[in-house]
N, C-alpha and C. Protein backbone atom coordinates (compact mmCIF):
# COMPACT_ATOMS: atom_id res chain seq x y z
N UNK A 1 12.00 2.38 11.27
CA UNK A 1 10.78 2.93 10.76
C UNK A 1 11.06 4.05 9.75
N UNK A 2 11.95 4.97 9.99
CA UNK A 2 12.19 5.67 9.15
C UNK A 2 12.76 5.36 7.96
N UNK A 3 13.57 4.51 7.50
CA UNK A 3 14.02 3.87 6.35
C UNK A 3 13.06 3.38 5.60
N UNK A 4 12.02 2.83 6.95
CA UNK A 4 10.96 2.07 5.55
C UNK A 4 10.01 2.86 5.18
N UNK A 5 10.15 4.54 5.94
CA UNK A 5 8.83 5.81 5.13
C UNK A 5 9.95 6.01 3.64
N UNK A 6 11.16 6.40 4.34
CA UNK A 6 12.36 6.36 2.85
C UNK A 6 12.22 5.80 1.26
N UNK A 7 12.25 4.64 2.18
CA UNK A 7 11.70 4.06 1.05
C UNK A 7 10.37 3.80 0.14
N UNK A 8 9.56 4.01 1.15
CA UNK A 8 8.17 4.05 0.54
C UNK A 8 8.08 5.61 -0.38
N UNK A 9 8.65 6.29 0.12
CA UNK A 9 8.92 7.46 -0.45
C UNK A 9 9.27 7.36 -1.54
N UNK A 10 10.30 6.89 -1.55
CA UNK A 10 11.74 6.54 -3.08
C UNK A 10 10.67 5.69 -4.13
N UNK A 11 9.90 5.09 -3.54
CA UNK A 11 9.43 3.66 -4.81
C UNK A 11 7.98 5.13 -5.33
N UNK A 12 7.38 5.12 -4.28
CA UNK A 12 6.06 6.64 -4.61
C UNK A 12 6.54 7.27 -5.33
N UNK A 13 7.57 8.01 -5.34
CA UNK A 13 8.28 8.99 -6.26
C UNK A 13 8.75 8.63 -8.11
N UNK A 14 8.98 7.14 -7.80
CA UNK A 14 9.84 6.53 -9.12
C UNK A 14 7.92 5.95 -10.00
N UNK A 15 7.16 5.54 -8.94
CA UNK A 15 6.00 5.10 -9.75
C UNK A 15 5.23 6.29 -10.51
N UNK A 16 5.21 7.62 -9.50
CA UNK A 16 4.47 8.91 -10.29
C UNK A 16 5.19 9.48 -11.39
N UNK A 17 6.84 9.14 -11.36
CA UNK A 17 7.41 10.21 -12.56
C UNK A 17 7.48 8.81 -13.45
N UNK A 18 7.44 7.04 -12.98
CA UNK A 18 6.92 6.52 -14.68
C UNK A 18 5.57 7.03 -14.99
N UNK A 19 4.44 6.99 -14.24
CA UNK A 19 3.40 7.37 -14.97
C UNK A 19 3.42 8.71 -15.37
N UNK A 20 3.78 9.52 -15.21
CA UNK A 20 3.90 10.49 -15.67
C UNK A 20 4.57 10.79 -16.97
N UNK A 21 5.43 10.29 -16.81
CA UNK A 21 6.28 10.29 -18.55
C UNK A 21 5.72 9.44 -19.30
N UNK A 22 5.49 7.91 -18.78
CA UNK A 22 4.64 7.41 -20.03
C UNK A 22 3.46 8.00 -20.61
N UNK A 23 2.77 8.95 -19.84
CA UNK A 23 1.67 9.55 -20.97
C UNK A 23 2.36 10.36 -21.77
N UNK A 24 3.63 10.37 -21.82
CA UNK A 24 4.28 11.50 -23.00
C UNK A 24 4.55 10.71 -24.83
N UNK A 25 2.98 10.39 -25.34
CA UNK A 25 3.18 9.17 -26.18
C UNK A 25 4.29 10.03 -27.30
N UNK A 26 4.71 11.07 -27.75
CA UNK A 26 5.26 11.97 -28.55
C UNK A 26 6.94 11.56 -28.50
N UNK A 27 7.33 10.78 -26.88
CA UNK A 27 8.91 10.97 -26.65
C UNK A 27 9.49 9.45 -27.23
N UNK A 28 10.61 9.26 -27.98
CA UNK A 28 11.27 7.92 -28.48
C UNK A 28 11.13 7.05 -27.55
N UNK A 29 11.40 6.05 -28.14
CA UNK A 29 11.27 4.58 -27.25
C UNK A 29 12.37 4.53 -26.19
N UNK A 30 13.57 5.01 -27.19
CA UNK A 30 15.09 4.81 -26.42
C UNK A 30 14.69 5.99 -25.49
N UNK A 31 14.37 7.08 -25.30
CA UNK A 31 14.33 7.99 -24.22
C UNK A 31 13.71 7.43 -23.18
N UNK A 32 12.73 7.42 -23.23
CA UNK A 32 11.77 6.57 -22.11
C UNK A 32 12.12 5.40 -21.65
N UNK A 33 12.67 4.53 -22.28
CA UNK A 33 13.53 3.52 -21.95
C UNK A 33 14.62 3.77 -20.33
N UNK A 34 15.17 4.86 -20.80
CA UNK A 34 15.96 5.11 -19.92
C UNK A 34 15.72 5.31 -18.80
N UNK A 35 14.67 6.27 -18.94
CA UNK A 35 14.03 6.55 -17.71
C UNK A 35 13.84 6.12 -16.22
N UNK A 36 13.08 4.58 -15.92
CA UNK A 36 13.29 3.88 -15.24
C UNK A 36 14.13 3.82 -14.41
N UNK A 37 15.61 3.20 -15.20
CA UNK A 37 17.21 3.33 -14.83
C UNK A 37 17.37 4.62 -14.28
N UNK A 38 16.81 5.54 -14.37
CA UNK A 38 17.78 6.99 -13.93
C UNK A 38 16.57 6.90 -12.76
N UNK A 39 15.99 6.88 -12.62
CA UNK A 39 15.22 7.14 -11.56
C UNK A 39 15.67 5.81 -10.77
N UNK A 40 15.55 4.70 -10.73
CA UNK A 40 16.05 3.86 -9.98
C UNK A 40 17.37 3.96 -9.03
N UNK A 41 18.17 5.03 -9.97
CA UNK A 41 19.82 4.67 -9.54
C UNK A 41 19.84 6.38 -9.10
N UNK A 42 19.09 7.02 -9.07
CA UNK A 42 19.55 8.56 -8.88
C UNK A 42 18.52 9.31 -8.01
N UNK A 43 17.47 9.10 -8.09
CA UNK A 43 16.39 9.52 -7.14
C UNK A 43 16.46 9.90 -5.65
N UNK A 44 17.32 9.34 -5.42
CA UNK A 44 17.94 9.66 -4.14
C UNK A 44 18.78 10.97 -4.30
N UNK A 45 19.22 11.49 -5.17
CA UNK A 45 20.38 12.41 -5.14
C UNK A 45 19.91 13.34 -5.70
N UNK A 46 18.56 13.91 -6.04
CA UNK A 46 17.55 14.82 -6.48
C UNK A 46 16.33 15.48 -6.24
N UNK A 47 16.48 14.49 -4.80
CA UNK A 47 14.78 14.56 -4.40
C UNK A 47 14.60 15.96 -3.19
N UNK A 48 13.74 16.79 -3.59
CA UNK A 48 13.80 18.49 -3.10
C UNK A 48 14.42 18.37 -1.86
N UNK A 49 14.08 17.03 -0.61
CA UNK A 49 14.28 16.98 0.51
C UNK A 49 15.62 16.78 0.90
N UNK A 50 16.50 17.20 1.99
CA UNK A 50 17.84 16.71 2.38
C UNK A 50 18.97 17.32 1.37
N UNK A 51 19.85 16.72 1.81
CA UNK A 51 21.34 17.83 1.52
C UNK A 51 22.03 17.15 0.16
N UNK A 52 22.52 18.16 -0.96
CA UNK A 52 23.35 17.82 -1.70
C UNK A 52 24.28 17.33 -1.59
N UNK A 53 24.43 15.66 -2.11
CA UNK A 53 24.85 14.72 -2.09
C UNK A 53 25.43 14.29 -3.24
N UNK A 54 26.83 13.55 -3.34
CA UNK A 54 27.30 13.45 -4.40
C UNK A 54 26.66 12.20 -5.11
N UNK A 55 26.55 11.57 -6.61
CA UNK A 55 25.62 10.49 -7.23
C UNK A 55 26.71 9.33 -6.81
N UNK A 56 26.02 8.03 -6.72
CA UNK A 56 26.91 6.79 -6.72
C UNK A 56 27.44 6.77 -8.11
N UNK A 57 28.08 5.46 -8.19
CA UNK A 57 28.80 5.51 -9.51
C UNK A 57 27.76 4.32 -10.46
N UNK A 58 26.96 4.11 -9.84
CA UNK A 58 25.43 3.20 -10.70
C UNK A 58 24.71 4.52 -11.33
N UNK A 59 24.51 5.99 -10.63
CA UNK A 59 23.43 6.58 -11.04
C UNK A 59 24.56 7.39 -12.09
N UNK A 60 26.00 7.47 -12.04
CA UNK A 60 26.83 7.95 -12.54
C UNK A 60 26.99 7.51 -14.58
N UNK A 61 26.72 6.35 -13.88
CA UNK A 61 26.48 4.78 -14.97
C UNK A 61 25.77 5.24 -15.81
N UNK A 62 24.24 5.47 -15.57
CA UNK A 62 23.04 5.90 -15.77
C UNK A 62 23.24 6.75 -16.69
N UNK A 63 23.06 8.15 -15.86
CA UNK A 63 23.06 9.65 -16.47
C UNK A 63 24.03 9.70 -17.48
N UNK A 64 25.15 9.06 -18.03
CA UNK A 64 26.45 8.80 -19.05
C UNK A 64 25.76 8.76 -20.00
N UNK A 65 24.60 8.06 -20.17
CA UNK A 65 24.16 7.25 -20.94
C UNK A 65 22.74 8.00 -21.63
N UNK A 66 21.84 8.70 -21.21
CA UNK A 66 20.70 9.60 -21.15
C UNK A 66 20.97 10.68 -22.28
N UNK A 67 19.83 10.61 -22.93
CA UNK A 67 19.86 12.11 -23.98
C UNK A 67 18.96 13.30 -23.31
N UNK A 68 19.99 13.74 -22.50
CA UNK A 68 19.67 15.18 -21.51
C UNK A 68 18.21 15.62 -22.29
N UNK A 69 18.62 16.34 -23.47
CA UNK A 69 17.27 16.87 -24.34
C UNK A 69 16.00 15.65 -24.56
N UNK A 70 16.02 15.13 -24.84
CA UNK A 70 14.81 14.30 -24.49
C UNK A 70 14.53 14.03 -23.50
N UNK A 71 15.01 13.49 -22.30
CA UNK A 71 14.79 13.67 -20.96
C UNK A 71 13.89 14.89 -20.42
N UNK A 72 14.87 15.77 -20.80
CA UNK A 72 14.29 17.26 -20.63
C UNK A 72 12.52 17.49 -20.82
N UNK A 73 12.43 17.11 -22.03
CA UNK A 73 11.36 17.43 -23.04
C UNK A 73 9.77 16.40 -22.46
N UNK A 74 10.39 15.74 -20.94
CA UNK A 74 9.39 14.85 -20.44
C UNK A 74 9.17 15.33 -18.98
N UNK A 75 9.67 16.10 -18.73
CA UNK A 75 9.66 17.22 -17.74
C UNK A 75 8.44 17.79 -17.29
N UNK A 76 7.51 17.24 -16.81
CA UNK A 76 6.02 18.07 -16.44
C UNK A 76 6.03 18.82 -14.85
N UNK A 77 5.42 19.68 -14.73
CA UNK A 77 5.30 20.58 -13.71
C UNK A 77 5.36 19.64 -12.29
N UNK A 78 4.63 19.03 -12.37
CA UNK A 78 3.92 17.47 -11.38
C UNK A 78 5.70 16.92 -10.80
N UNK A 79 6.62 16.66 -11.78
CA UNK A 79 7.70 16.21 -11.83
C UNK A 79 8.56 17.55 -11.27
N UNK A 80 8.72 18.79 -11.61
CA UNK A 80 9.43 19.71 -10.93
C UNK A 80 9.20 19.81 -9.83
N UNK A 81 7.62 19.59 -9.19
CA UNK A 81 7.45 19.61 -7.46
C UNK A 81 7.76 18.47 -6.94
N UNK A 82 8.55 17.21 -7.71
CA UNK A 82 9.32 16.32 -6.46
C UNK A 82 10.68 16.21 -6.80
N UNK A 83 11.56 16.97 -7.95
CA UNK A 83 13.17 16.71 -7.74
C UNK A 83 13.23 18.12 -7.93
N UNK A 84 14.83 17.95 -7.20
CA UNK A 84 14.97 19.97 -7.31
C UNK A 84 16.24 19.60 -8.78
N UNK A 85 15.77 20.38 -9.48
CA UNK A 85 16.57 20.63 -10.60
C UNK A 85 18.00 21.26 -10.68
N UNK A 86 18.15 22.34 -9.32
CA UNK A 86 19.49 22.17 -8.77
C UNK A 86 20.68 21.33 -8.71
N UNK A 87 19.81 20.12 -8.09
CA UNK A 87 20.66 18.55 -7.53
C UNK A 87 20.47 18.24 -9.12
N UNK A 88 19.83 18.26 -9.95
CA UNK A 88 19.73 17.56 -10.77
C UNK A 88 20.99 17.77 -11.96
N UNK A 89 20.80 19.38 -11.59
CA UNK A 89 22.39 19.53 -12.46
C UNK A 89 23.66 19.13 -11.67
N UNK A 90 23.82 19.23 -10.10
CA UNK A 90 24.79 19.24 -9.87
C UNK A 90 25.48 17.70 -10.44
N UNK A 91 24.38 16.73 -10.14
CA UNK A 91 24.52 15.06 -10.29
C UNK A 91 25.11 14.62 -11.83
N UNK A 92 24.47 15.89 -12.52
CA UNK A 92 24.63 15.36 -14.38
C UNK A 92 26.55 16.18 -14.73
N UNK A 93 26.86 17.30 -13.56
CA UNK A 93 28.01 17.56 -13.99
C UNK A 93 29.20 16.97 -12.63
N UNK A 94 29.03 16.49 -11.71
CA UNK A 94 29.56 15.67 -11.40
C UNK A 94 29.87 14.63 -11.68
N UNK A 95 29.00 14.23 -12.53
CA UNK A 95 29.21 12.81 -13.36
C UNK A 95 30.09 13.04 -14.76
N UNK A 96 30.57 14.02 -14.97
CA UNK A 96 31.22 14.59 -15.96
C UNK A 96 30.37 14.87 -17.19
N UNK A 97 28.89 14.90 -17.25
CA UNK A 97 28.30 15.97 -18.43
C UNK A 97 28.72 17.19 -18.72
N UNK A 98 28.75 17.61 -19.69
CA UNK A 98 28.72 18.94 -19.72
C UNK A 98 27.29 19.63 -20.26
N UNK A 99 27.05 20.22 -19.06
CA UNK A 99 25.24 20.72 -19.11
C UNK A 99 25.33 22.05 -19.48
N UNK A 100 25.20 23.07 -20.65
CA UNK A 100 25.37 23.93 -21.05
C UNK A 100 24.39 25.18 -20.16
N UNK A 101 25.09 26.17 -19.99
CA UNK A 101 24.35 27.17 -19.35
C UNK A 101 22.84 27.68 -19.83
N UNK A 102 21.53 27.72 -20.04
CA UNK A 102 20.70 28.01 -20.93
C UNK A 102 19.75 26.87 -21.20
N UNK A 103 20.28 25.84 -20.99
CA UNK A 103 19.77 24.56 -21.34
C UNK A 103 18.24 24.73 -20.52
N UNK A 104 17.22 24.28 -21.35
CA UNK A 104 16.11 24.62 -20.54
C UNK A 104 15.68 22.29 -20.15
N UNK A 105 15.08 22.82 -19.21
CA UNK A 105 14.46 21.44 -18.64
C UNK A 105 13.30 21.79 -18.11
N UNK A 106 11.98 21.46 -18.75
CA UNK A 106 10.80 21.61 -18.16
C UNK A 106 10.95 23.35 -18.27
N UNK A 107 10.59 23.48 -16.65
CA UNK A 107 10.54 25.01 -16.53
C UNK A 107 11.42 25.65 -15.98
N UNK A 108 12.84 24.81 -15.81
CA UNK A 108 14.26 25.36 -15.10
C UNK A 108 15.02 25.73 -16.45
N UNK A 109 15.93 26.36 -16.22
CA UNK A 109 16.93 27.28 -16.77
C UNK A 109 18.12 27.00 -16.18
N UNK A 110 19.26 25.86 -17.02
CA UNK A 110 20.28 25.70 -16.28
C UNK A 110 21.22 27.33 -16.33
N UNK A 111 21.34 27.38 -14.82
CA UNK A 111 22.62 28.47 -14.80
C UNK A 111 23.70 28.22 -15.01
N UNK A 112 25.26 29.13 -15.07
CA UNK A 112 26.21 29.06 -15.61
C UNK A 112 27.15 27.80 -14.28
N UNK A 113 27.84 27.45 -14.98
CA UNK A 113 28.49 26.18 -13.86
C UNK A 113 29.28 27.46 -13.01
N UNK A 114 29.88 26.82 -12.04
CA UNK A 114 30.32 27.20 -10.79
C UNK A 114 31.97 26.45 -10.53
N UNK A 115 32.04 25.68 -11.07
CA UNK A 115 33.28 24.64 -11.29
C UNK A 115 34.47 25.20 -11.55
C-alpha cells in the first residue's frame, strides 16, 4: 500500500510541475522538452520528503543534458513547495555539474559547494 501512495505521489508531482511549466509560453522548445525526462528520472531524489539520496545514473543521464538556466527560469513558487532545492543541487553536482555559487533558481540561491 505504501508504494502505491509513492507512487501516486511521484506521477501527482511530475503532472503539476508539467502543467506548471507549460504555462511558461516565454521558455524554448528544447528547454521544456527536457523537462519531462528530468522529472521522470529524478523526482525521486528531490522531493522535500525523506533523506538525501544519491541520483541513479538515468536521472544522472538526464541532468548532463539540461540548460540549468532555463530550467531555472521555469521555477514557480507552486514548484519550490514540492522539491527541496537543496537535493536539487546536491543531484546536479553529484552528477558532475558544476553549479556555480550565486546561481539563482526560482527563489533559491545556490550556496558555495561543500566538496
Amino acid at each position: 500500500m505504501e508504494i502505491a501512495n509513492t507512487r501516486c505521489l511521484a506521477f501527482a508531482m511530475l503532472m503539476v510541475a508539467i502543467i506548471l511549466i507549460s504555462g511558461s509560453h516565454e521558455v524554448s522548445a528544447q528547454c521544456q522538452a527536457s523537462v519531462p525526462a528530468l522529472i521522470s528520472q529524478c523526482s525521486k531524489f528531490v522531493q522535500k520528503a525523506g533523506p538525501k539520496i544519491p541520483p541513479s545514473a538515468d536521472c544522472c543521464a538526464v541532468v548532463k543534458g539540461i540548460d540549468i538556466p532555463c530550467v531555472c527560469n521555469l521555477i514557480t513558487k507552486a514548484i519550490e513547495n514540492i522539491i527541496s532545492f537543496e537535493k536539487v543541487v546536491y543531484v546536479g553536482r553529484t552528477c558532475g555539474l558544476t553549479i556555480k555559487s550565486g546561481t539563482k533558481c526560482g527563489s533559491y540561491t545556490v550556496p558555495p559547494s561543500r566538496f
